[in-house]
C-alpha atoms as a PDB file:
ATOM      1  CA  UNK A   1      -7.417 -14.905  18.204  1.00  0.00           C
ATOM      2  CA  UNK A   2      -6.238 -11.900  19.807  1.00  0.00           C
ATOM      3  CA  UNK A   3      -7.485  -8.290  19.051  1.00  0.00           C
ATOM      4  CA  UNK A   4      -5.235  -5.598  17.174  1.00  0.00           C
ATOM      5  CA  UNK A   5      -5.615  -2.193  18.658  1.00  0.00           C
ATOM      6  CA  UNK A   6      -6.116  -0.525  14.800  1.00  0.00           C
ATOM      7  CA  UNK A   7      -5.859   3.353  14.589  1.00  0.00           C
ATOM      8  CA  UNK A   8      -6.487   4.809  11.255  1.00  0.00           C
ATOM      9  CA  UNK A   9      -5.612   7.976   9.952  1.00  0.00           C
ATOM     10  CA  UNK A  10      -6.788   9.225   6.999  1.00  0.00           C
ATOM     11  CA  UNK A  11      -5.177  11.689   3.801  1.00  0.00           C
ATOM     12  CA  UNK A  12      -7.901  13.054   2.026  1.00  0.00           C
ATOM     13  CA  UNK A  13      -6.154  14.687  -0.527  1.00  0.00           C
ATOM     14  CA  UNK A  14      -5.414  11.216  -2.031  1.00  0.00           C
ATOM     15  CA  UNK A  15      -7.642   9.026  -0.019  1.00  0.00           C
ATOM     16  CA  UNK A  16      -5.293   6.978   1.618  1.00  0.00           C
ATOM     17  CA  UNK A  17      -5.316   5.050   5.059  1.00  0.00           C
ATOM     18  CA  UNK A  18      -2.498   4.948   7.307  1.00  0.00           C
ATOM     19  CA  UNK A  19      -2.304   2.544  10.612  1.00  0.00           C
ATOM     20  CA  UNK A  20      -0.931   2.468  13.593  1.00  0.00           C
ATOM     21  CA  UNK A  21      -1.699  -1.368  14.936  1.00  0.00           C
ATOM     22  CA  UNK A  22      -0.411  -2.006  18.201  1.00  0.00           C
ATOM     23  CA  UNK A  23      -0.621  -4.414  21.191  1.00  0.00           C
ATOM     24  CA  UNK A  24      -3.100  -4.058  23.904  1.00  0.00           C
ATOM     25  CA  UNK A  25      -0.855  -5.829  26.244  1.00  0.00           C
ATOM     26  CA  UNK A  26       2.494  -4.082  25.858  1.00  0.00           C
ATOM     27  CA  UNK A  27       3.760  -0.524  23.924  1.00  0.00           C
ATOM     28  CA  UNK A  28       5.135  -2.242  20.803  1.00  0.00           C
ATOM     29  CA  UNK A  29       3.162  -0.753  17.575  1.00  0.00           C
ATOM     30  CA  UNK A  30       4.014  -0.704  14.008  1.00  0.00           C
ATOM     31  CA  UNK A  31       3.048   2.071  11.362  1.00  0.00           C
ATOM     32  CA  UNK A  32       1.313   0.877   8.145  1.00  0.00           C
ATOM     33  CA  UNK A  33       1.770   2.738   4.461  1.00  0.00           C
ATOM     34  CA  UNK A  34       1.842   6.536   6.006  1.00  0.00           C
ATOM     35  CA  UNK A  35       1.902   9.547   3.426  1.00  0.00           C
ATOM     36  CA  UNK A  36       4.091  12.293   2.410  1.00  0.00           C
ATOM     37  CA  UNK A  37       2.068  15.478   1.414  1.00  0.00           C
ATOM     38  CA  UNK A  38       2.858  16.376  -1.570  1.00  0.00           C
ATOM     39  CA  UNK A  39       2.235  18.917  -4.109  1.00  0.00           C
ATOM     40  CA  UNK A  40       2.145  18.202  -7.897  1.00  0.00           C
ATOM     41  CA  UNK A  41       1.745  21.768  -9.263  1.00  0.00           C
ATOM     42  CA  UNK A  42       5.133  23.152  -7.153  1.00  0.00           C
ATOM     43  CA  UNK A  43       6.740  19.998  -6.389  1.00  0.00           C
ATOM     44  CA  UNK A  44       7.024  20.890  -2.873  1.00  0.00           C
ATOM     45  CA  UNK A  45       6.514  18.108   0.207  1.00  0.00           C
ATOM     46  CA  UNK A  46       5.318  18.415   3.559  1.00  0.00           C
ATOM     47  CA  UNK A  47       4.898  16.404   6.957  1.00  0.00           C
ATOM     48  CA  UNK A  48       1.790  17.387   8.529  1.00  0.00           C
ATOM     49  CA  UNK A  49       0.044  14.261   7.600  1.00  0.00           C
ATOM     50  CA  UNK A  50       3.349  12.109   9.231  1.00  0.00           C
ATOM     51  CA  UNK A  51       3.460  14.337  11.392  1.00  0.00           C
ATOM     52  CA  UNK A  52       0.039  13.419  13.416  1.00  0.00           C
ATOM     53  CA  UNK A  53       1.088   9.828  13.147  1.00  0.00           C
ATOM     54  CA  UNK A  54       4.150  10.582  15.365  1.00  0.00           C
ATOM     55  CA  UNK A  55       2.062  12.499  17.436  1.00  0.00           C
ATOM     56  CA  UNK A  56       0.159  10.143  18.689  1.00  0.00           C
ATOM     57  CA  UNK A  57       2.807   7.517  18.772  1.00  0.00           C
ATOM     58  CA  UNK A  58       4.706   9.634  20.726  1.00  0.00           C
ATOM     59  CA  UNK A  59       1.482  10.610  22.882  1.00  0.00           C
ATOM     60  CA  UNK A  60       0.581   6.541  23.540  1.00  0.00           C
ATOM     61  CA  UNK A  61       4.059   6.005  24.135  1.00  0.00           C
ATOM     62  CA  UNK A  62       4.470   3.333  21.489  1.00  0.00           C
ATOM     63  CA  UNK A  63       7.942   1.847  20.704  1.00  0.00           C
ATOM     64  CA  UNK A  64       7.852   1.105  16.768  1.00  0.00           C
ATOM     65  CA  UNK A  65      10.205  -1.281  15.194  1.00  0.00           C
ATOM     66  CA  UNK A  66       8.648  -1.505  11.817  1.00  0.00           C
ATOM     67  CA  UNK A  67       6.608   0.800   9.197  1.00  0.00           C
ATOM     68  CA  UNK A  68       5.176  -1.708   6.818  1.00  0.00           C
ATOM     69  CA  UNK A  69       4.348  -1.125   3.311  1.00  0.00           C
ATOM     70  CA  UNK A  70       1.632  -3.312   1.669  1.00  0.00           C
ATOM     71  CA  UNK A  71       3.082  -2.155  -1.981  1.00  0.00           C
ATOM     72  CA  UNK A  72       5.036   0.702  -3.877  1.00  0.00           C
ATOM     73  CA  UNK A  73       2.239   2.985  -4.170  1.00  0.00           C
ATOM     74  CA  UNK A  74       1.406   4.514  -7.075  1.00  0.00           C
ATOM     75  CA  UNK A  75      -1.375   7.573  -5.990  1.00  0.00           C
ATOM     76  CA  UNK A  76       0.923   9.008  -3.024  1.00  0.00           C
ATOM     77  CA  UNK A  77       4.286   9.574  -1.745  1.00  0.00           C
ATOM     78  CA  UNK A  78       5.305   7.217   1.174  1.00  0.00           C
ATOM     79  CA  UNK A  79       6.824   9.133   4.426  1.00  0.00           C
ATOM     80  CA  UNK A  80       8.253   6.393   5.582  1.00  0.00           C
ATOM     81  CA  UNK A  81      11.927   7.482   5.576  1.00  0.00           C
ATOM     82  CA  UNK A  82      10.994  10.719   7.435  1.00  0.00           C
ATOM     83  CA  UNK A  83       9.017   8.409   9.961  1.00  0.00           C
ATOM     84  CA  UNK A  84      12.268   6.392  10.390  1.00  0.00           C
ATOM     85  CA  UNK A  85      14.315   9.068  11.171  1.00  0.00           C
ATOM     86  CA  UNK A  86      11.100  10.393  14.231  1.00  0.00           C
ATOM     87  CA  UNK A  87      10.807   6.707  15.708  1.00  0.00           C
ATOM     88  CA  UNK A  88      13.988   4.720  14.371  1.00  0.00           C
ATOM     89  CA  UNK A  89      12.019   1.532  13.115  1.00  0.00           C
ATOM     90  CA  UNK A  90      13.308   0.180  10.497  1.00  0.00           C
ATOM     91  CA  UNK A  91      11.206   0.218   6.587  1.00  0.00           C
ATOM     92  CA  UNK A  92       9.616  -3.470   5.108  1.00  0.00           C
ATOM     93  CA  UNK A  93       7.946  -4.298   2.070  1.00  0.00           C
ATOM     94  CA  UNK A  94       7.035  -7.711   0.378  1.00  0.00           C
ATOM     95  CA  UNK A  95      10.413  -9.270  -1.800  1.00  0.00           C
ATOM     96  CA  UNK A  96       8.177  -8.749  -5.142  1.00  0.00           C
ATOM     97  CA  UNK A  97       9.338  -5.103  -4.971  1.00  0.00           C
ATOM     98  CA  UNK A  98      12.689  -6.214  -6.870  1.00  0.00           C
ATOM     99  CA  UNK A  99      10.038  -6.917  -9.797  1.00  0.00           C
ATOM    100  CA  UNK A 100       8.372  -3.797  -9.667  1.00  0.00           C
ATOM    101  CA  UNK A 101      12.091  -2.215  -9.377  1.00  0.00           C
ATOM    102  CA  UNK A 102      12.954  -4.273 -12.390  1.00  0.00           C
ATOM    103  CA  UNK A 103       9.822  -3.378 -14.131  1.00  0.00           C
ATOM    104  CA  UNK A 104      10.239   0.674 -13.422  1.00  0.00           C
ATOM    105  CA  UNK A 105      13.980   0.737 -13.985  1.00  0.00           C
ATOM    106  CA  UNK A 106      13.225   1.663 -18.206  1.00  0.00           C
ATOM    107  CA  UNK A 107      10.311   3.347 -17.930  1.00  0.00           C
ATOM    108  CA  UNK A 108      12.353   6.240 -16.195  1.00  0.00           C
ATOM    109  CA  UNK A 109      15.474   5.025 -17.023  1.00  0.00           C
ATOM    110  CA  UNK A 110      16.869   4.527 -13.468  1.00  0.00           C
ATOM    111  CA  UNK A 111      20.270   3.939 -14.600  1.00  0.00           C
ATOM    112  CA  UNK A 112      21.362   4.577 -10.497  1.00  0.00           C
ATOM    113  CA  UNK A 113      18.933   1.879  -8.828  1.00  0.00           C
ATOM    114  CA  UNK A 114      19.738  -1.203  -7.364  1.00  0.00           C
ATOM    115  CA  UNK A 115      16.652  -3.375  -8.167  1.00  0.00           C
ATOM    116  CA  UNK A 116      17.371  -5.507  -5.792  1.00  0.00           C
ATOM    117  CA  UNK A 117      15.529  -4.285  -2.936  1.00  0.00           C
ATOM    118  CA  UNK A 118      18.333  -3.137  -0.677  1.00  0.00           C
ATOM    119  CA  UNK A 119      16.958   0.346  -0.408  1.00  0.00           C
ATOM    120  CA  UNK A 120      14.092  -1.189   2.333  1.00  0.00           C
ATOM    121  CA  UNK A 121      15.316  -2.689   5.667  1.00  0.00           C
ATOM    122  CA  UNK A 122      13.504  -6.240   5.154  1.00  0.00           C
ATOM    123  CA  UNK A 123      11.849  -7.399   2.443  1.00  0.00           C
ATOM    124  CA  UNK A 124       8.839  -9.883   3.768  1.00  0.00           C
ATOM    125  CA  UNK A 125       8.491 -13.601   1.842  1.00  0.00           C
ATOM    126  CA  UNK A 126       5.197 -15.426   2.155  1.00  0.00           C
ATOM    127  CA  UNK A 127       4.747 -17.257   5.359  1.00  0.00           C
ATOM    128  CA  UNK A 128       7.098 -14.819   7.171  1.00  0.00           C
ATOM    129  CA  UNK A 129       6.044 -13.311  10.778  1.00  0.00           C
ATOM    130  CA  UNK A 130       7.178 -10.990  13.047  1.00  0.00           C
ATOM    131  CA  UNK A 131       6.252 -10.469  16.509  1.00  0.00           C
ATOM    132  CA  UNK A 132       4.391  -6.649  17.404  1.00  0.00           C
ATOM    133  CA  UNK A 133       4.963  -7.760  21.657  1.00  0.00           C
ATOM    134  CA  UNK A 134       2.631 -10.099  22.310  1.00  0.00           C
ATOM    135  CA  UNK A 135       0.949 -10.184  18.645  1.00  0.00           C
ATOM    136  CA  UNK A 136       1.921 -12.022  16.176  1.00  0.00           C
ATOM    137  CA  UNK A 137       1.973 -10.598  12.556  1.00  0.00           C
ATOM    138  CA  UNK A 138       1.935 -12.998   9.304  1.00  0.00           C
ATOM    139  CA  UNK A 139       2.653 -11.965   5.693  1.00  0.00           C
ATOM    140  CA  UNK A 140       0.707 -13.376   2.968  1.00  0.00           C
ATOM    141  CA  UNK A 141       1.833 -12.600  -0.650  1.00  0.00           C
ATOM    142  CA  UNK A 142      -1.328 -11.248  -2.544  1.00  0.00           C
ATOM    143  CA  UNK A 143      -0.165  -9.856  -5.552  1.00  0.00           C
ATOM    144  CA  UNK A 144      -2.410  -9.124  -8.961  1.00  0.00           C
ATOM    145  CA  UNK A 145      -2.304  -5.613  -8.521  1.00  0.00           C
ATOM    146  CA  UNK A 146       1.559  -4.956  -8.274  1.00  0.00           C
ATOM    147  CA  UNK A 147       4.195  -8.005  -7.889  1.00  0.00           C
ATOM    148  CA  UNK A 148       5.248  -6.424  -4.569  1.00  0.00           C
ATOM    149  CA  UNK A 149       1.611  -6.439  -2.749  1.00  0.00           C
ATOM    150  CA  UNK A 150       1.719  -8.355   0.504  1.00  0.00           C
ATOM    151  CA  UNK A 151      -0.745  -8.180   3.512  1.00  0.00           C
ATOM    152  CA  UNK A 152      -0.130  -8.383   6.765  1.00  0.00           C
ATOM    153  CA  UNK A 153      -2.724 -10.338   9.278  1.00  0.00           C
ATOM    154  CA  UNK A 154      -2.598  -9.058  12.582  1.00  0.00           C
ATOM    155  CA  UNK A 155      -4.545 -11.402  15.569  1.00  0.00           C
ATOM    156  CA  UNK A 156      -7.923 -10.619  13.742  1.00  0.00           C
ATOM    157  CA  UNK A 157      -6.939  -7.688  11.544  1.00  0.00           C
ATOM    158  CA  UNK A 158      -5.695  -7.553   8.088  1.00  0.00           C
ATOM    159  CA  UNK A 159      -3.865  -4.934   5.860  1.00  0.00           C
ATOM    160  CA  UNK A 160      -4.644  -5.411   2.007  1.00  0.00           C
ATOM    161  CA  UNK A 161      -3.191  -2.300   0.594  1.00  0.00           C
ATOM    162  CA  UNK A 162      -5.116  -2.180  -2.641  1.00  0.00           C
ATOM    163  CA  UNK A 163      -6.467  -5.251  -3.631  1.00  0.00           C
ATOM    164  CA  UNK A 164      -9.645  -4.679  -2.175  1.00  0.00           C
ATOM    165  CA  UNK A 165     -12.050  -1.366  -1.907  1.00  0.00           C
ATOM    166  CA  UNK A 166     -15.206  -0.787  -0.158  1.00  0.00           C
ATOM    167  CA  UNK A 167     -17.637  -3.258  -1.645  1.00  0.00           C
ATOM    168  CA  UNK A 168     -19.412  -0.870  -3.825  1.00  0.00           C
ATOM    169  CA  UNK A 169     -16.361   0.367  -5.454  1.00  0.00           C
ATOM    170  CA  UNK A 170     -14.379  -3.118  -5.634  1.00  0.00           C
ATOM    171  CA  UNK A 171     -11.050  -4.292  -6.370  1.00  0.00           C
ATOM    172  CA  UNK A 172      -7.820  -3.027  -7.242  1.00  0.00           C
ATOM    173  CA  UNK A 173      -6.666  -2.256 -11.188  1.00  0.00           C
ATOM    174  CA  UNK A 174      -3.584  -4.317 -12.127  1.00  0.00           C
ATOM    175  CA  UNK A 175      -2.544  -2.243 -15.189  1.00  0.00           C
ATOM    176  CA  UNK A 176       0.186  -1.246 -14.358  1.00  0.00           C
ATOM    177  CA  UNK A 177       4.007  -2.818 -15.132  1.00  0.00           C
ATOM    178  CA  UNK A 178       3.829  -5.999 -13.613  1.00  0.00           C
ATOM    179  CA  UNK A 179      -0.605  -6.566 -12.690  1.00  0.00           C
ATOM    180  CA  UNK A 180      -1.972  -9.703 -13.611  1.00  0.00           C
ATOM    181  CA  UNK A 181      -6.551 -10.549 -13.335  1.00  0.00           C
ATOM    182  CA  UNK A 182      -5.878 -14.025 -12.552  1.00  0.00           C
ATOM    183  CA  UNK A 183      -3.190 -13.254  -9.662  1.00  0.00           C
ATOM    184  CA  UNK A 184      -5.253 -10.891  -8.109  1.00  0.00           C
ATOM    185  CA  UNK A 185      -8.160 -13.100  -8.116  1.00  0.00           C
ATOM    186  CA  UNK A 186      -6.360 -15.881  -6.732  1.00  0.00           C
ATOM    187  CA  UNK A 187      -4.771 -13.075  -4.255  1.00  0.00           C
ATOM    188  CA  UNK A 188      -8.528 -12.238  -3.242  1.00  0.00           C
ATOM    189  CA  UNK A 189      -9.817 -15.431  -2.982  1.00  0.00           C
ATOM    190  CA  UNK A 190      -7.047 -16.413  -0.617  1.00  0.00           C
ATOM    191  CA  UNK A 191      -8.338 -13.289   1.698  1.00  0.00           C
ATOM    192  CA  UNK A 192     -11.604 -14.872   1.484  1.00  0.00           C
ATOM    193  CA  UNK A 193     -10.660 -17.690   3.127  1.00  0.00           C
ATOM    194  CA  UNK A 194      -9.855 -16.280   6.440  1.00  0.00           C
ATOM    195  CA  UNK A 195     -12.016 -16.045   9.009  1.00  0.00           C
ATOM    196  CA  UNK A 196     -15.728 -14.591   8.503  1.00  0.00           C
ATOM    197  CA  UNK A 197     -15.050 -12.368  10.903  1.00  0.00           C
ATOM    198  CA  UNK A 198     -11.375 -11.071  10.033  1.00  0.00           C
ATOM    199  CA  UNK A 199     -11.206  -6.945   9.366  1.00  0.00           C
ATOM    200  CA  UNK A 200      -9.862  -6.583   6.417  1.00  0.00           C
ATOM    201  CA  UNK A 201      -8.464  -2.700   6.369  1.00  0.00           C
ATOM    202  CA  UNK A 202      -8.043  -0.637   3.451  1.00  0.00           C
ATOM    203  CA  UNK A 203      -5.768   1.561   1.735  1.00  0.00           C
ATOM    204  CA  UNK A 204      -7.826   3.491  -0.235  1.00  0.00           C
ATOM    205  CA  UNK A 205     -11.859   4.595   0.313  1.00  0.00           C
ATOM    206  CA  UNK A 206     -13.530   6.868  -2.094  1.00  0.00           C
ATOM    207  CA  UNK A 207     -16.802   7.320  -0.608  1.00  0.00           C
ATOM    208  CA  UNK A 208     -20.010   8.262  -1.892  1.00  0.00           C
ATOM    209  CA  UNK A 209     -21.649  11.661  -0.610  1.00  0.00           C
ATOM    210  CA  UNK A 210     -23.979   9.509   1.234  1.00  0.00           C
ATOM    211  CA  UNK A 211     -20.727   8.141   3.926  1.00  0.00           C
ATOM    212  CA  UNK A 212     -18.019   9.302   5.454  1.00  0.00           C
ATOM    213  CA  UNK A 213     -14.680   7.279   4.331  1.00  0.00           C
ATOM    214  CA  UNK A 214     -14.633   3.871   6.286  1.00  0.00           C
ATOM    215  CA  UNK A 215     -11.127   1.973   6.710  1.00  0.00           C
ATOM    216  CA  UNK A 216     -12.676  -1.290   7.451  1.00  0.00           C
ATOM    217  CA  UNK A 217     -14.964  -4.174   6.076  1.00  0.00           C
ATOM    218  CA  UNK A 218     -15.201  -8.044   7.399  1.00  0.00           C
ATOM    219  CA  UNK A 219     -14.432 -10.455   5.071  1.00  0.00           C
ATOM    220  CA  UNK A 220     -18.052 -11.780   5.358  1.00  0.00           C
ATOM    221  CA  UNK A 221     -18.939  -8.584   4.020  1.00  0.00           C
ATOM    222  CA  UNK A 222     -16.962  -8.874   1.228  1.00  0.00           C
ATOM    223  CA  UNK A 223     -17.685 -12.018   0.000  1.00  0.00           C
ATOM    224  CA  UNK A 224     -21.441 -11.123   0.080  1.00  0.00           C
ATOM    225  CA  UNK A 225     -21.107  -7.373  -1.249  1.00  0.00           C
ATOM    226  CA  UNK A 226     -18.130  -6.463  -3.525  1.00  0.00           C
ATOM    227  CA  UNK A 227     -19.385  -5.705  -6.583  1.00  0.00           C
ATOM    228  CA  UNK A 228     -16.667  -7.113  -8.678  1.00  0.00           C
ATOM    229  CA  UNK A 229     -15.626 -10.131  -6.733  1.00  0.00           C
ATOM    230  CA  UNK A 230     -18.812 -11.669  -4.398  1.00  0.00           C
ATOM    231  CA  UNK A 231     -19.275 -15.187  -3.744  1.00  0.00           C
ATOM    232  CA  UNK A 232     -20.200 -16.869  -7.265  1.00  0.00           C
ATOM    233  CA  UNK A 233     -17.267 -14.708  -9.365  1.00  0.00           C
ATOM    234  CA  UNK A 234     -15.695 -16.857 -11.434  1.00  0.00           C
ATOM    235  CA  UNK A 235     -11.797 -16.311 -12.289  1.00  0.00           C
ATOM    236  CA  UNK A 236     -13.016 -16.509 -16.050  1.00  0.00           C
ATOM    237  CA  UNK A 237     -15.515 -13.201 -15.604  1.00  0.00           C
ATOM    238  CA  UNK A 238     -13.592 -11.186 -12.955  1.00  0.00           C
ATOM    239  CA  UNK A 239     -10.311 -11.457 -15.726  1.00  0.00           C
ATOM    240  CA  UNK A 240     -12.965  -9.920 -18.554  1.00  0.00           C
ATOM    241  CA  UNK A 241     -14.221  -7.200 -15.835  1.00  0.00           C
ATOM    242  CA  UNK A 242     -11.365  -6.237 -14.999  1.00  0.00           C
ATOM    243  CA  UNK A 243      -9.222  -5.939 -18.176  1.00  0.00           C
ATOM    244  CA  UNK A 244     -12.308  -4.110 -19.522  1.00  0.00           C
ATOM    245  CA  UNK A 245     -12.325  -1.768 -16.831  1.00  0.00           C
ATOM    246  CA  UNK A 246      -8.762  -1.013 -16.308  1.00  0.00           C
ATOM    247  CA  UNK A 247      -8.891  -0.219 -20.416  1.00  0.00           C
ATOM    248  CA  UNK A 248     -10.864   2.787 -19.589  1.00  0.00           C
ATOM    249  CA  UNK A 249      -8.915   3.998 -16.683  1.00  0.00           C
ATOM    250  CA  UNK A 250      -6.567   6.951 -16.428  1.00  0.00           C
ATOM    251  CA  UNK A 251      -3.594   7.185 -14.786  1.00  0.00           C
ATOM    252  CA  UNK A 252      -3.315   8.418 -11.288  1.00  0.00           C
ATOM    253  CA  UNK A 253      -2.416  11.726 -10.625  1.00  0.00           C
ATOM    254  CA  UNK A 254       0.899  10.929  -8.660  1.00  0.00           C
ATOM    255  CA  UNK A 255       2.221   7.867 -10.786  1.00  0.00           C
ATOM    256  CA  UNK A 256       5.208   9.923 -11.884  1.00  0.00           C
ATOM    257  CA  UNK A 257       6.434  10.884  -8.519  1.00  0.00           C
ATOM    258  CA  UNK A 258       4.783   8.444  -6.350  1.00  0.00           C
ATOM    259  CA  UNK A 259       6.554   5.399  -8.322  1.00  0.00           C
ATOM    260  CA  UNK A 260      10.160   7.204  -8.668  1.00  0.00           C
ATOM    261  CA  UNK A 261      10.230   7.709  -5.080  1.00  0.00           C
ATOM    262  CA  UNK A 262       8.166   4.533  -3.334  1.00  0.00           C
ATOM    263  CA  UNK A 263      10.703   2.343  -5.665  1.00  0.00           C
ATOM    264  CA  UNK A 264      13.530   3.819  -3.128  1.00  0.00           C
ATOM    265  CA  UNK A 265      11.871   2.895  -0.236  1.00  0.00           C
ATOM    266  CA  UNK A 266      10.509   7.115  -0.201  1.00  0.00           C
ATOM    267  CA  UNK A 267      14.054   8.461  -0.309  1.00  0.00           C
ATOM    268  CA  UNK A 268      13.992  11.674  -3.093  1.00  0.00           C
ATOM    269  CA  UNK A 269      16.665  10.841  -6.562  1.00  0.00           C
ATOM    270  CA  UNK A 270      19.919  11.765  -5.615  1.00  0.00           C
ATOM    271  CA  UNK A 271      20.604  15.843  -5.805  1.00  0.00           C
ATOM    272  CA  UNK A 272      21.867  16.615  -9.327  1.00  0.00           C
ATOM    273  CA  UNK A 273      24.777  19.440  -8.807  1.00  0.00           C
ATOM    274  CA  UNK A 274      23.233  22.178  -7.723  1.00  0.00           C
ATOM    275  CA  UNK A 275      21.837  20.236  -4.924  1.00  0.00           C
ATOM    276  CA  UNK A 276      18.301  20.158  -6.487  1.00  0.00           C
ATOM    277  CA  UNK A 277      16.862  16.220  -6.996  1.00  0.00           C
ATOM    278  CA  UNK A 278      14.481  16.096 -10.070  1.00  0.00           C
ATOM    279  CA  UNK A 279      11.779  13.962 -11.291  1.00  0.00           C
ATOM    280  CA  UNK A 280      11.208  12.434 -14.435  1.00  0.00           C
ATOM    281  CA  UNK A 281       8.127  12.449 -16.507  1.00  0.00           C
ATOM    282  CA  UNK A 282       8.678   9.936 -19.416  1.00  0.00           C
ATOM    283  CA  UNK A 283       7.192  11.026 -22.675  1.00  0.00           C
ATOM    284  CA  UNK A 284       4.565   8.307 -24.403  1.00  0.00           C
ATOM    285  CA  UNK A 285       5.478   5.687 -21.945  1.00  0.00           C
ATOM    286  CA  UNK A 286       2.257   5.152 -19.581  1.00  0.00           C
ATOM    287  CA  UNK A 287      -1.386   4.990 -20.059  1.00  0.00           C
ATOM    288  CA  UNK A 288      -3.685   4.948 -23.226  1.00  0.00           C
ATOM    289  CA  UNK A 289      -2.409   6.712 -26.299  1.00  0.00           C
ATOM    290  CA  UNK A 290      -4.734  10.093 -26.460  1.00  0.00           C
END
């Protein structure tokens, strides 16, 4: 199996990985769910963050032909479209993301949005691959946490967006529009299954004062340490964990924004008349009644 060169990059504002994975044999590379600063109190954006991705794409002399999402985010902005327009690759997600479309349309009322996932340059199927020069890269559908959630193995690397954390924090929530226990169980258990050895990267780390954030745990480790999901979990008592937990959850910070946006492939709502795009922030819609 041949080795992904993996560099991470990481947003600590909302704790999110970004990855450039490229081939050690030739310059073709691919960017993997990059970030959009972004600043809930003024509503203003930034590209510093996107910025040092391109950087150092433009530094290793990379050619890109794809930035990969592994979902529509719901804690950050994605900066893929501004990416696209620095390296001209084109923007993929998995084909559940006309669910998640369909599922968001009423929530804010997205009377203007094609839920049919033609705002994304390729939307991925389960079983589909793609070569990255001489790697090849293979999409398995993992959903549970959104309908949309893919990953993407990589020679002996994996991408699992948010279906697994570090093994002492543990596994994605899945209440949002669309998450389902048993799906993301089955979704985990098929990760499981690859290789011992495979590096299973992460979207997300929140780590305890006692590490630094770490983008990377072997499935092996996983299955032994994961505090929700280890070897012996039952379907029956990770569904009853994780309903129970998700019940006491807030939501994240950046739902509102991060949703509206990631749903168009990262592209801002269309400029009202004074040239201004606006988001909005249904009333009594998401979350636990206070």
């Amino acid at each position: 199996m041949m080795t992904a060169n993996v560099q991470e990059f990481y947003h600590k504002p909302t704790n999110t990985f970004s990855y450039v994975v490229s081939d050690p044999e030739s310059d073709a590379a691919v960017i993997i769910d990059p970030v959009l600063d972004y600043d809930h109190k003024s509503g203003r954006t930034g590209t510093a963050s996107a910025d040092t991705i391109a950087a150092y794409i433009q530094d290793k002399g990379f050619s890109v032909d794809w930035i990969l999402e592994t979902h529509a985010h719901a804690d950050h902005l994605t900066a893929a479209p501004y990416l696209k327009g620095l390296v001209g690759a084109g923007i993929a997600i998995g084909e559940g993301i006309r669910t998640v479309q369909k599922n968001f349309v009423p929530v804010f009322n997205l009377k203007d949005l094609a839920t049919d996932g033609s705002q994304f340059d390729r939307l991925f199927a389960e079983g589909d691959s793609f070569a990255i020069g001489g790697l090849t890269a293979r999409v398995m559908s993992t959903p549970g946490h959104t309908s949309d959630s893919v990953t993407y193995v990589i020679g002996d690397a994996a991408f699992i967006g948010d279906t697994l954390f570090s093994p002492e924090y543990g596994t994605a929530r899945v209440d949002f529009p669309g998450g389902d226990a048993r799906l993301l169980y089955q979704s985990i258990q098929r990760l499981f299954s690859l290789p011992p050895e495979t590096r299973l990267f992460l979207c997300h780390d929140y780590p305890p004062e006692s590490r630094d954030e770490t983008p990377m745990f072997t499935v092996a480790r996983q299955r032994a340490e994961n505090i929700h999901i280890h070897d012996g979990v039952d379907e029956a008592a990770f569904v009853t964990m994780r309903e129970a937990r998700d019940a006491t959850l807030s939501m994240p910070a950046l739902i509102i924004p991060s949703v509206q946006v990631n749903i168009r492939a990262g592209n801002m709502p269309s400029p009202e008349d004074n040239g201004v795009s606006y988001m909005k922030v249904p009333v009594n819609m998401l979350g636990k009644a206070l």
